[in-house]
Protein backbone atom coordinates (compact mmCIF):
# COMPACT_ATOMS: atom_id res chain seq x y z
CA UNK A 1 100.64 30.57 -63.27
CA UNK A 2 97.26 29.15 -64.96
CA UNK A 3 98.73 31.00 -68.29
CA UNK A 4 101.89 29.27 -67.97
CA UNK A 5 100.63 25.71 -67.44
CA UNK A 6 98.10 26.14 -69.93
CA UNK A 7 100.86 27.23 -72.71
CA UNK A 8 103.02 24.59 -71.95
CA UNK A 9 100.00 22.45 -72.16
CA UNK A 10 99.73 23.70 -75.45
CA UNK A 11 103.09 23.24 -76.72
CA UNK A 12 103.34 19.73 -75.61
CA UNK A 13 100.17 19.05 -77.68
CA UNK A 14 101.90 20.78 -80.89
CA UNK A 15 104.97 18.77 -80.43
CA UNK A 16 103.19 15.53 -79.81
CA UNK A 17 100.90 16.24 -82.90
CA UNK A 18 104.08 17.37 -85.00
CA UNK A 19 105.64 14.04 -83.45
CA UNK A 20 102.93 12.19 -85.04
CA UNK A 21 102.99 13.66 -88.20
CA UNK A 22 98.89 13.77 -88.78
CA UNK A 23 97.25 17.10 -90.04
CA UNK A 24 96.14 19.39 -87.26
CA UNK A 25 94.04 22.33 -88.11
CA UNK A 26 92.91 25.24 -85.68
CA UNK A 27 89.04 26.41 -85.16
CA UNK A 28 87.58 29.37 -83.49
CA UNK A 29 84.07 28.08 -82.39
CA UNK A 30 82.59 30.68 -81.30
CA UNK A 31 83.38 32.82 -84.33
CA UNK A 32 82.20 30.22 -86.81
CA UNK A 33 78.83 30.34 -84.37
CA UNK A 34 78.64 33.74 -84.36
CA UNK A 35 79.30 34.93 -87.84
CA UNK A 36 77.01 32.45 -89.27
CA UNK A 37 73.85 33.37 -91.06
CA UNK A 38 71.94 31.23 -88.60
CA UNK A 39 73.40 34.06 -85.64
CA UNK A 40 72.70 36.62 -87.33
CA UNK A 41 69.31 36.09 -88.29
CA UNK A 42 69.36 35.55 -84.69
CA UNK A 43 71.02 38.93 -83.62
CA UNK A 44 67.89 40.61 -85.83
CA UNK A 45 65.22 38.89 -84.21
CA UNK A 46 66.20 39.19 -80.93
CA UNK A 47 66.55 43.56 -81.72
CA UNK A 48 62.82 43.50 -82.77
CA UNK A 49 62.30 40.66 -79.98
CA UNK A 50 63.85 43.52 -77.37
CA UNK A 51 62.93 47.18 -78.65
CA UNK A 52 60.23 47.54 -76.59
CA UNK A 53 62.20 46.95 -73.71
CA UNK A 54 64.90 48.84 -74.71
CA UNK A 55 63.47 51.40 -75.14
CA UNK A 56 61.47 51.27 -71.47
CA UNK A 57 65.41 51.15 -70.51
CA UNK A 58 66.39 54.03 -72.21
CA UNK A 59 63.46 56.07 -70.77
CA UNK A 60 64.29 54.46 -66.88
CA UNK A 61 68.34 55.54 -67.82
CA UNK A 62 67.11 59.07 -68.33
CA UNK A 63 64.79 59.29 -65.76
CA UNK A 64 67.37 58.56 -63.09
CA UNK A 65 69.79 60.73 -64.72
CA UNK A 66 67.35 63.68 -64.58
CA UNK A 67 67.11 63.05 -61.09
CA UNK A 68 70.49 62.73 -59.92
CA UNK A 69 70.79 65.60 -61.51
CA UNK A 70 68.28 67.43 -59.66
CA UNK A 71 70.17 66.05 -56.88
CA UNK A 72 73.15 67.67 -58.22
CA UNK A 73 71.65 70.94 -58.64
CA UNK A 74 69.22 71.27 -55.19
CA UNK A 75 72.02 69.81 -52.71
CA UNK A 76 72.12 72.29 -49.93
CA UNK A 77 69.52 75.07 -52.16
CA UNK A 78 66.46 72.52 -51.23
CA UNK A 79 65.25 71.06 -47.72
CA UNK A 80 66.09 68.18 -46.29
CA UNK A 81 62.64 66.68 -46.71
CA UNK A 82 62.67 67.11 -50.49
CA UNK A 83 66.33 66.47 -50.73
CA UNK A 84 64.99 62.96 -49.34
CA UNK A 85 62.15 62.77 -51.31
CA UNK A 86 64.31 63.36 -54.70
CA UNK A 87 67.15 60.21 -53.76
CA UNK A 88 64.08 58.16 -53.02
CA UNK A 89 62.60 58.64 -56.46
CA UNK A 90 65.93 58.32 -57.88
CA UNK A 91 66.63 55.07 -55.83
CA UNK A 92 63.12 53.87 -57.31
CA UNK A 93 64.15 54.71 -60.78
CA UNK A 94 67.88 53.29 -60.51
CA UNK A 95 66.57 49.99 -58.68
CA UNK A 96 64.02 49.27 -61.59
CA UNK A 97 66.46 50.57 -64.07
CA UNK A 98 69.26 47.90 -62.96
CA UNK A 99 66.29 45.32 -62.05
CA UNK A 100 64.52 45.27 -65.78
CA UNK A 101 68.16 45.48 -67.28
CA UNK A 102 69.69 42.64 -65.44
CA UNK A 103 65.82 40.67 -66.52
CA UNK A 104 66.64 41.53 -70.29
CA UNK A 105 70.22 40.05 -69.80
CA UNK A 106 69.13 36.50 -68.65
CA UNK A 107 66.34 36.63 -71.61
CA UNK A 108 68.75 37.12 -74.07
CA UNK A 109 71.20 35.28 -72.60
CA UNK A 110 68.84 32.17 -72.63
CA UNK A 111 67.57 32.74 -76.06
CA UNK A 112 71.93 33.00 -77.11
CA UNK A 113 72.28 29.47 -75.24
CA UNK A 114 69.41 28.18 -76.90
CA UNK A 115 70.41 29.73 -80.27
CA UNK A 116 73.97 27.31 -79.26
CA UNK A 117 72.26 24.42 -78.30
CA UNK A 118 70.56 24.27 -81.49
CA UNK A 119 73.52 24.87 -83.87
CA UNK A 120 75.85 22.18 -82.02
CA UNK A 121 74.95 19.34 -83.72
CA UNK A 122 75.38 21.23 -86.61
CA UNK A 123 78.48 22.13 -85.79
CA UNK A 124 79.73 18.90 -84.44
CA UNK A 125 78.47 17.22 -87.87
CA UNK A 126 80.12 19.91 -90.26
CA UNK A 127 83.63 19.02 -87.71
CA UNK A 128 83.42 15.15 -87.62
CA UNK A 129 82.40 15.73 -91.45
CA UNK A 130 85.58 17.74 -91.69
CA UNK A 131 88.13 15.30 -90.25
CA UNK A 132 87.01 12.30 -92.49
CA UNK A 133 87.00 14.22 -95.35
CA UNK A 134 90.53 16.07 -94.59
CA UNK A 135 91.90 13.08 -92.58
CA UNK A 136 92.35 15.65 -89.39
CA UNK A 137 94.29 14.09 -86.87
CA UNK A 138 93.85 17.33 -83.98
CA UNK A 139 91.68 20.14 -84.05
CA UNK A 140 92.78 23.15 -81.62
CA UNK A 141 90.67 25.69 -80.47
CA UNK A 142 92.38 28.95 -81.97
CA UNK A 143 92.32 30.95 -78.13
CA UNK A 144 94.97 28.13 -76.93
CA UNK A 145 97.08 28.35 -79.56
CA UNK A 146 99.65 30.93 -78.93
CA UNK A 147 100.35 30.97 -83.02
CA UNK A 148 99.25 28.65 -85.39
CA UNK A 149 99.90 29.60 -89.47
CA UNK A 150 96.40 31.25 -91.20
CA UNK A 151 96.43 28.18 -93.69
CA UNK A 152 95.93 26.12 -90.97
CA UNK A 153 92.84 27.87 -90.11
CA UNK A 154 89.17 26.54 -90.80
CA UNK A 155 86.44 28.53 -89.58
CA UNK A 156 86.35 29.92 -92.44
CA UNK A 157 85.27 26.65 -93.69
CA UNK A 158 82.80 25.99 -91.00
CA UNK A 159 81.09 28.99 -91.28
CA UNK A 160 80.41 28.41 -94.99
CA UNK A 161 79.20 24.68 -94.03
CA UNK A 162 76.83 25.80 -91.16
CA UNK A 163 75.61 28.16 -94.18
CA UNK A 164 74.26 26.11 -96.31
């Protein structure tokens, strides 16, 4: 129902805007972010930043596999006590495995939101730059549109603005 009401949202905005007869253009944001040189310096850094700990979760990931594999092949060969023993090391392993991997998602997470923080008023420079030099009436973000013609398209632009 959200779909719906968002679509017809939509429409009414592309009527209105053809109603008005100004340009309107269509921008992916996050794709002009994210394919900029700025992100992907970014996306390097952060992989040296992290390979250490990758790596530690590589090594937890195949410890716990080992183990559950043990599991696998002792179940009902092995006593109860060191059936035990075994899904308490593989508990331990699997906890800190999830544990240290959910830690290195919030790190890079943060460092992502900080890498967005930074490049917004960028961004929102190169776009205000944009519709005085273009005389853009509308701007749509490119996920709400349900079509919108590739000439009408300028992230392309934007990313070679936030590149310079």
């Amino acid at each position: 129902m959200k779909y719906l009401y968002r679509m017809l949202a939509v429409s009414l905005l592309m009527l209105a805007a053809q109603a008005h007869a100004g340009k309107t253009v269509v921008l992916d944001v996050q794709k002009a972010l994210l394919s900029s040189d700025s992100a992907a310096a970014l996306r390097e850094e952060m992989k040296k930043e992290f390979a250490d700990d990758q790596r530690q979760l590589l090594d937890l990931e195949k410890q716990a596999k080992s183990l559950r594999e043990q599991i696998q092949k002792k179940a009902g060969l092995s006593s109860e006590k060191e059936m035990g023993q075994l899904r308490m090391q593989f508990q331990k392993a699997f906890g800190e495995y999830q544990r240290r991997a959910q830690e290195l998602q919030q790190r890079k997470s943060q460092k992502e939101q900080a890498f967005v923080g930074e490049m917004k008023p960028k961004l929102d420079e190169i776009v205000l730059n944009l519709i005085k030099s273009e005389d853009i009436d509308m701007i749509i973000a490119k996920q709400a549109a349900i079509y919108s013609n590739p000439n009408l398209d300028i992230t392309a632009r934007v990313i070679e603005l936030l590149n310079k």
